[in-house]
Every structure is written in C-alpha cells, then in structure tokens.
N, C-alpha and C. Protein backbone atom coordinates (compact mmCIF):
# COMPACT_ATOMS: atom_id res chain seq x y z
N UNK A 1 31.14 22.11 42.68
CA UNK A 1 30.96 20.77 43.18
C UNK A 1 29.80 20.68 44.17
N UNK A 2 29.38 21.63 45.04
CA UNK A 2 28.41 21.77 45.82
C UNK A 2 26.94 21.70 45.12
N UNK A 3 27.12 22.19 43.94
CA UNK A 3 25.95 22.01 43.90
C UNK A 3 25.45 20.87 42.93
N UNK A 4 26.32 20.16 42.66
CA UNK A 4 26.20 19.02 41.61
C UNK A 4 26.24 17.92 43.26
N UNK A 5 26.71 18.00 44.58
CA UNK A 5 26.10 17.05 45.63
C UNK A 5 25.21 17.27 46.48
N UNK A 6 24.37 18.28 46.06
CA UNK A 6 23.11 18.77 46.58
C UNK A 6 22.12 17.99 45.73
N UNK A 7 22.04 18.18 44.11
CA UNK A 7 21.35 17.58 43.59
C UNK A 7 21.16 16.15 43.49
N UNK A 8 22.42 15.66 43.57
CA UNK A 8 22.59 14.21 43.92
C UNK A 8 21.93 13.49 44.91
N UNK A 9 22.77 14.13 46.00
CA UNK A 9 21.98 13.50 47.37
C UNK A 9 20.48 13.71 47.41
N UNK A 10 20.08 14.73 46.90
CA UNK A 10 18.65 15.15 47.05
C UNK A 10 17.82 14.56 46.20
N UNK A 11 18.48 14.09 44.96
CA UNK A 11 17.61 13.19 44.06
C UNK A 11 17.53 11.66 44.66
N UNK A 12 18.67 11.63 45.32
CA UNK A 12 18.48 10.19 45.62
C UNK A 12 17.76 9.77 47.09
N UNK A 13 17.47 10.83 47.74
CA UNK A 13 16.93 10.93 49.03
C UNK A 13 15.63 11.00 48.68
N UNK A 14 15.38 11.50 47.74
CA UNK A 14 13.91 11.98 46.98
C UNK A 14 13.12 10.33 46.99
N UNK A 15 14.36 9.30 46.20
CA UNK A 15 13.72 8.41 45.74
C UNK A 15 13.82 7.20 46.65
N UNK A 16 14.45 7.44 47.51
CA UNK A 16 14.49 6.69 48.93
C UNK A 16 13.51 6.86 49.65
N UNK A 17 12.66 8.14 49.45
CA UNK A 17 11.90 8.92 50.70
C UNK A 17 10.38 8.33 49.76
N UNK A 18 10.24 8.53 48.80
CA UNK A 18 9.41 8.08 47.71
C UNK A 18 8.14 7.26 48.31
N UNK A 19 8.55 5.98 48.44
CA UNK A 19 7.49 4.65 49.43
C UNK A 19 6.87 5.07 50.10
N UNK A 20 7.57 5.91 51.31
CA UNK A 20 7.18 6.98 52.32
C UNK A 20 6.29 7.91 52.34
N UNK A 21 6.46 9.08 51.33
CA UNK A 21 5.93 9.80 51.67
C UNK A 21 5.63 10.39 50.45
N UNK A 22 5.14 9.48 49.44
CA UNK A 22 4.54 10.37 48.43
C UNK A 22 5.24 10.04 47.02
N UNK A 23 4.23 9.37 45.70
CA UNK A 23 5.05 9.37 44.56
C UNK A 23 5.46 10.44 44.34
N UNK A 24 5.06 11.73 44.24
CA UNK A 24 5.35 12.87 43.59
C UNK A 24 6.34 13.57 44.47
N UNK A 25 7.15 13.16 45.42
CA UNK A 25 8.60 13.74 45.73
C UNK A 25 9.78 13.56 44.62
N UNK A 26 10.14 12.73 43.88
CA UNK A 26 10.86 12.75 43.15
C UNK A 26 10.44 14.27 42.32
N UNK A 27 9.42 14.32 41.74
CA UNK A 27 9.02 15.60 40.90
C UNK A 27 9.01 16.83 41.67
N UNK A 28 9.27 16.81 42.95
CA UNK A 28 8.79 18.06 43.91
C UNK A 28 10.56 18.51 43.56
N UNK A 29 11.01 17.56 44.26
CA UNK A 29 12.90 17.60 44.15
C UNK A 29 13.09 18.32 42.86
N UNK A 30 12.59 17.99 41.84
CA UNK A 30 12.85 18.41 40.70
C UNK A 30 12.76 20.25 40.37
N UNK A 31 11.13 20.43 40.66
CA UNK A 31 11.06 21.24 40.67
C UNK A 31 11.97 22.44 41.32
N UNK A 32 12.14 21.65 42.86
CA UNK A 32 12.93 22.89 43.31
C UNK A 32 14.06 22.87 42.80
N UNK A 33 14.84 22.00 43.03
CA UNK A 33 16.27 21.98 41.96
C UNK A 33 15.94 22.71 40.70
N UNK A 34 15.50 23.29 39.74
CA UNK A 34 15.40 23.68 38.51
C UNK A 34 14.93 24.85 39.25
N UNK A 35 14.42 25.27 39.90
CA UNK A 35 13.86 26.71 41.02
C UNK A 35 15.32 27.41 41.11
N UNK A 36 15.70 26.62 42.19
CA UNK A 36 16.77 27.11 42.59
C UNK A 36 18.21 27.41 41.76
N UNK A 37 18.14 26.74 40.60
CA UNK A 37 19.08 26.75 39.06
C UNK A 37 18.36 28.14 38.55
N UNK A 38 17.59 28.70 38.49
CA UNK A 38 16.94 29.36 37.88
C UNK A 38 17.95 31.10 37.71
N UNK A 39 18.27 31.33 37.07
CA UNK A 39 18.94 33.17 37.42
C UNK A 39 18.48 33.90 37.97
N UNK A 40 19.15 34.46 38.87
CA UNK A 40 18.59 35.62 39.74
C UNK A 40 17.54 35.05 40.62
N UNK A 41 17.25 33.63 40.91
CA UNK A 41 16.66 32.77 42.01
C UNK A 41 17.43 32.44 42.56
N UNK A 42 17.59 33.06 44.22
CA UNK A 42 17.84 32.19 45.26
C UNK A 42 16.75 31.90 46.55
N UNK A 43 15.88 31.43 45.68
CA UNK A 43 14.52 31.10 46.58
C UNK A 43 14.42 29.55 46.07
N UNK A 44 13.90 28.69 46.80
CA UNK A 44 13.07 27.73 46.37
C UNK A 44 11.67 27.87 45.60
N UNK A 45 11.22 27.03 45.21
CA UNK A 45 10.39 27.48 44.00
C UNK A 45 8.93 27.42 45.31
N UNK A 46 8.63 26.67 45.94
CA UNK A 46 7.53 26.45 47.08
C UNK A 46 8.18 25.70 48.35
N UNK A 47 8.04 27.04 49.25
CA UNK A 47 8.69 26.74 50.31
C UNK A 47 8.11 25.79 51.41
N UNK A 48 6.65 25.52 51.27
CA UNK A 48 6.32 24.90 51.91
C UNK A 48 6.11 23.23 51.57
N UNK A 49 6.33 23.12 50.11
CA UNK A 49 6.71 21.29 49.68
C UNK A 49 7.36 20.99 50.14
N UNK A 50 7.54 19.17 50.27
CA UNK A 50 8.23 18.35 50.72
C UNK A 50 9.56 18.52 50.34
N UNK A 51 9.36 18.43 48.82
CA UNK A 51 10.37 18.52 47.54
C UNK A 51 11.23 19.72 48.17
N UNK A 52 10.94 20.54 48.30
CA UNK A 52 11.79 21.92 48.69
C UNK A 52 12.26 21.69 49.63
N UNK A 53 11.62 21.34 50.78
CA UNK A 53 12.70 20.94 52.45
C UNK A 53 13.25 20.50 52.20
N UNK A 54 13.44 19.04 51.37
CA UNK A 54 14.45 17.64 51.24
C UNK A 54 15.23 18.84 50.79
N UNK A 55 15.22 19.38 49.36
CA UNK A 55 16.00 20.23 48.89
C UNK A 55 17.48 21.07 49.83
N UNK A 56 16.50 22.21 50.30
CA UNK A 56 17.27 23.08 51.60
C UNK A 56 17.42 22.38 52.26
N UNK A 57 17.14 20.95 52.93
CA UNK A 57 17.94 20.33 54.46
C UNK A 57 18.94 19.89 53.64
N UNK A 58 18.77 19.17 52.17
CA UNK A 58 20.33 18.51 51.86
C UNK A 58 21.67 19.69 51.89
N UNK A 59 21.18 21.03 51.51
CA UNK A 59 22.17 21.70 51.21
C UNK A 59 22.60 22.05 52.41
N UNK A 60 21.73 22.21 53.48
CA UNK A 60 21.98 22.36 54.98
C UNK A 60 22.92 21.47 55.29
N UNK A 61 22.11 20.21 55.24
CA UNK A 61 23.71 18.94 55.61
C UNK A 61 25.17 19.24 54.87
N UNK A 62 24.88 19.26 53.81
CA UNK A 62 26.55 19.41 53.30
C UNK A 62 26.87 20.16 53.19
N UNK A 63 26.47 21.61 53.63
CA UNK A 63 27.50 23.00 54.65
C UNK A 63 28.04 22.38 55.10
N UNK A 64 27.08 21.52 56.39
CA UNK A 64 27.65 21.38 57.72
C UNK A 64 28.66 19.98 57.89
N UNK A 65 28.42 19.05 57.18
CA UNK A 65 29.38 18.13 56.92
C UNK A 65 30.54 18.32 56.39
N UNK A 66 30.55 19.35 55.21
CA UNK A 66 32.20 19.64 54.39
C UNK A 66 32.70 20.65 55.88
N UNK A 67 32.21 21.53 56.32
CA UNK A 67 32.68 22.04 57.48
C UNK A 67 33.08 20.97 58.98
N UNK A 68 32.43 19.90 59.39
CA UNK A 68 32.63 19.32 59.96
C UNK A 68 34.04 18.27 59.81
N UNK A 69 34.18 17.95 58.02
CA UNK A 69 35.30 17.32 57.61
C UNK A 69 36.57 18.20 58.12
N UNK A 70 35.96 19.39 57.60
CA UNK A 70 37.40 20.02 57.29
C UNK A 70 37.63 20.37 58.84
N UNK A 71 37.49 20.36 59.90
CA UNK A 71 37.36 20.38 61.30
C UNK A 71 38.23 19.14 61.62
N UNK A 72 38.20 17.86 60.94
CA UNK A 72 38.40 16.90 61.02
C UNK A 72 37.61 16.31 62.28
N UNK A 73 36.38 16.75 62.94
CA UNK A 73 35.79 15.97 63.46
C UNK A 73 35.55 14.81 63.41
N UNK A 74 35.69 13.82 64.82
CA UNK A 74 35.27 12.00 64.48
C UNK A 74 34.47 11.61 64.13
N UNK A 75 33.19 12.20 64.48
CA UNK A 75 31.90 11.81 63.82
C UNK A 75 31.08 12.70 63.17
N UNK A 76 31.40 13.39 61.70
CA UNK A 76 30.69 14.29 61.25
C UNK A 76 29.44 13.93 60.83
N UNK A 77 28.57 13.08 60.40
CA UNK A 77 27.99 12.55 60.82
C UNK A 77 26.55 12.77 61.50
N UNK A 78 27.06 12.15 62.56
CA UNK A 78 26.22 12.40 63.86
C UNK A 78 25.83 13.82 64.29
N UNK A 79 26.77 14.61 63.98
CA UNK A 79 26.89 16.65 63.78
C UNK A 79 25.97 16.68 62.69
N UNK A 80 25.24 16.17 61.34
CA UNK A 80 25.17 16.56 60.14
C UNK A 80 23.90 15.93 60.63
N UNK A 81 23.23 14.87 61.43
CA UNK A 81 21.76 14.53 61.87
C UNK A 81 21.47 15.41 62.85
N UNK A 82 22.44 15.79 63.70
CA UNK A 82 21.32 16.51 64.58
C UNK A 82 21.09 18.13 64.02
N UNK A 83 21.83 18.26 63.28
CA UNK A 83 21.30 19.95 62.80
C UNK A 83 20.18 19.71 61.86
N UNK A 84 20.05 18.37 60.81
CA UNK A 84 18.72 18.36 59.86
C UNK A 84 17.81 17.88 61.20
N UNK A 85 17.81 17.38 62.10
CA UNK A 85 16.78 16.86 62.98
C UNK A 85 16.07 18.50 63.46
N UNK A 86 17.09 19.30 63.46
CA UNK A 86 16.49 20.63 64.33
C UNK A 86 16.11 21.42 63.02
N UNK A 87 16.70 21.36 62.12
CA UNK A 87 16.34 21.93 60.79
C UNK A 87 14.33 21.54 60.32
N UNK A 88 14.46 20.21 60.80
CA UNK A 88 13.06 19.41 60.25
C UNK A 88 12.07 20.24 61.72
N UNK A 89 12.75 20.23 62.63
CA UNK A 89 11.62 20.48 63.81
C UNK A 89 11.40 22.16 63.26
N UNK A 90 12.35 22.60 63.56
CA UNK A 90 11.83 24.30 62.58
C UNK A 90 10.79 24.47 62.21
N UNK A 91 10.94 23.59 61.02
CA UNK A 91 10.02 23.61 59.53
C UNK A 91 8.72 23.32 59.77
N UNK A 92 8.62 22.20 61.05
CA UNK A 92 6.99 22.09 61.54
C UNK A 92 7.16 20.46 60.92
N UNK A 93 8.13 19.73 60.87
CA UNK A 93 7.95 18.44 60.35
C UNK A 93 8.25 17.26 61.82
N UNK A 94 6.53 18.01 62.49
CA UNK A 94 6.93 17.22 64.19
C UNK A 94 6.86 15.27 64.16
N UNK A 95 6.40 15.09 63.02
CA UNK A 95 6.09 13.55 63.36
C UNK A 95 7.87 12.14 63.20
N UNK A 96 8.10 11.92 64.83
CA UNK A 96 8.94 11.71 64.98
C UNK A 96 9.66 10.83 64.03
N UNK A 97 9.24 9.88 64.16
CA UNK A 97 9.20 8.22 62.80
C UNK A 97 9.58 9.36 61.71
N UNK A 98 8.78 10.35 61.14
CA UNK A 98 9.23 10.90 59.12
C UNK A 98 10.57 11.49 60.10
N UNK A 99 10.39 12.17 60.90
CA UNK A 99 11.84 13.06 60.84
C UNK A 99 12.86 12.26 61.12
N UNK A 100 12.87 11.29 61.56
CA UNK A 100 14.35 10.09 61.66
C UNK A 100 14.09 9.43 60.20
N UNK A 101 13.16 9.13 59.59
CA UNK A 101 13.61 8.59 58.43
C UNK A 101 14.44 9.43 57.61
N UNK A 102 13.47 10.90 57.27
CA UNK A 102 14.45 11.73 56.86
C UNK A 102 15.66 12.45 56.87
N UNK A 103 15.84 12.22 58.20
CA UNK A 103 17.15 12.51 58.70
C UNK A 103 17.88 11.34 58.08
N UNK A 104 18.17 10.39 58.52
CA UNK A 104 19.15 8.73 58.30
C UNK A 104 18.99 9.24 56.62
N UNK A 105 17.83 9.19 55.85
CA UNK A 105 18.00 9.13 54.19
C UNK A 105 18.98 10.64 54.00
N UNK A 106 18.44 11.75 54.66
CA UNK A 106 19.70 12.53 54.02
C UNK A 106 21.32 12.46 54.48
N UNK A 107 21.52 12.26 55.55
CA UNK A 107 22.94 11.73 55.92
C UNK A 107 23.52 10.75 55.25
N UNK A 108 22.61 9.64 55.03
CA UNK A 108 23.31 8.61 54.17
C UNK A 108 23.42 9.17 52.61
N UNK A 109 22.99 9.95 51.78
CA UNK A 109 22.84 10.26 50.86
C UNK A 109 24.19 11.73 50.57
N UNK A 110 24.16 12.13 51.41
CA UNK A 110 24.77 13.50 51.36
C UNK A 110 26.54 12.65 51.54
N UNK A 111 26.96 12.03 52.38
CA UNK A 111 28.00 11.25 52.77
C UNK A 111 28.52 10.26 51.24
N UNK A 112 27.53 9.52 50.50
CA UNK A 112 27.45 8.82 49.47
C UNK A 112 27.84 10.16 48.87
N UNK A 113 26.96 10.69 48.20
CA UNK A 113 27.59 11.64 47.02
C UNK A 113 29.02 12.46 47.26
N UNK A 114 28.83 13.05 48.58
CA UNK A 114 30.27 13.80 48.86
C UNK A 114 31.69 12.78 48.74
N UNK A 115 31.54 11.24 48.45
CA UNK A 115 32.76 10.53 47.77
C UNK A 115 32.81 10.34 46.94
C-alpha cells in the first residue's frame, strides 16, 4: 500500500507543482517512480531533479505521517510539514515561497491519498 501512496501523492503533487515550477515535473515524477520500481534499485534515478525530491520527500511524509497516525497524534499534519520543510532545506531548496508551496502540495496530497 505504501507504495501505490507514494506514487499517488507524488503524481498528483507533480501536477499541482507543474504551473510552478516547470512543465516537465510531471515526467521527472515519472521517471523517478519507474527508477525506483526498477529491481535491485533502491536509488532514485537523478538525485539531483525536482522530479526525484518531490519523489523522496513524498515517501518521507508518509513514513512520518502513518507513524504519526499510529501515535495517534492531534495534528499529524503539522509533524509531516515541518520534517519535508527541513527535508527541502537539506536538499539546498532555500527559496522560501517554493519550499512552502511544496511543502502545503505534499501534505495535502500525501493525507488525500492515505484515505
């Protein structure tokens, strides 16, 4: 199930994020998703694309959200933005405005698919 709401959220964050920041994120998503499907791949296919972060932060969020559920925390949530917010600063994705968009599109996306 995890990984059928990785791809989900991530396709649909892809195409949310789209306007933003590039036609060719939907295809980046792709790529890495079919990367990371790949046997005996547990790498992303290019670690430094867009497509690939959205990728690894969604799967990042919904660790940390199905763990936060099962915690029964009140606001998992709010736990599941600030770890992709520190996840995005990591990565070198300093420009504040993309990293709150991207943050809000994968939380809302990851939350949607995980029902």
């Amino acid at each position: 199930m995890s990984d059928d709401v990785v791809s989900t959220a991530a396709r649909a964050a892809a195409e949310r994020l789209s306007p933003d920041l590039g036609p060719g994120l939907a295809a980046e998503v792709e790529t890495a998703l079919n990367a990371q499907q790949a046997p005996g791949n547990d790498q992303y296919f290019d670690p430094v694309s867009l497509g690939s972060l959205i990728v690894s932060v969604v799967g990042l969020a919904w660790t940390i959200y199905t763990d936060l559920r099962k915690r029964k925390s009140p606001d998992p949530e709010a736990g599941v933005a600030e770890a992709v917010r520190a996840e995005l600063s990591e990565r070198g994705q300093d420009d504040p405005a993309t990293q709150d968009k991207i943050t809000k599109v994968i939380v809302i996306e990851v939350v949607k698919a995980a029902a």
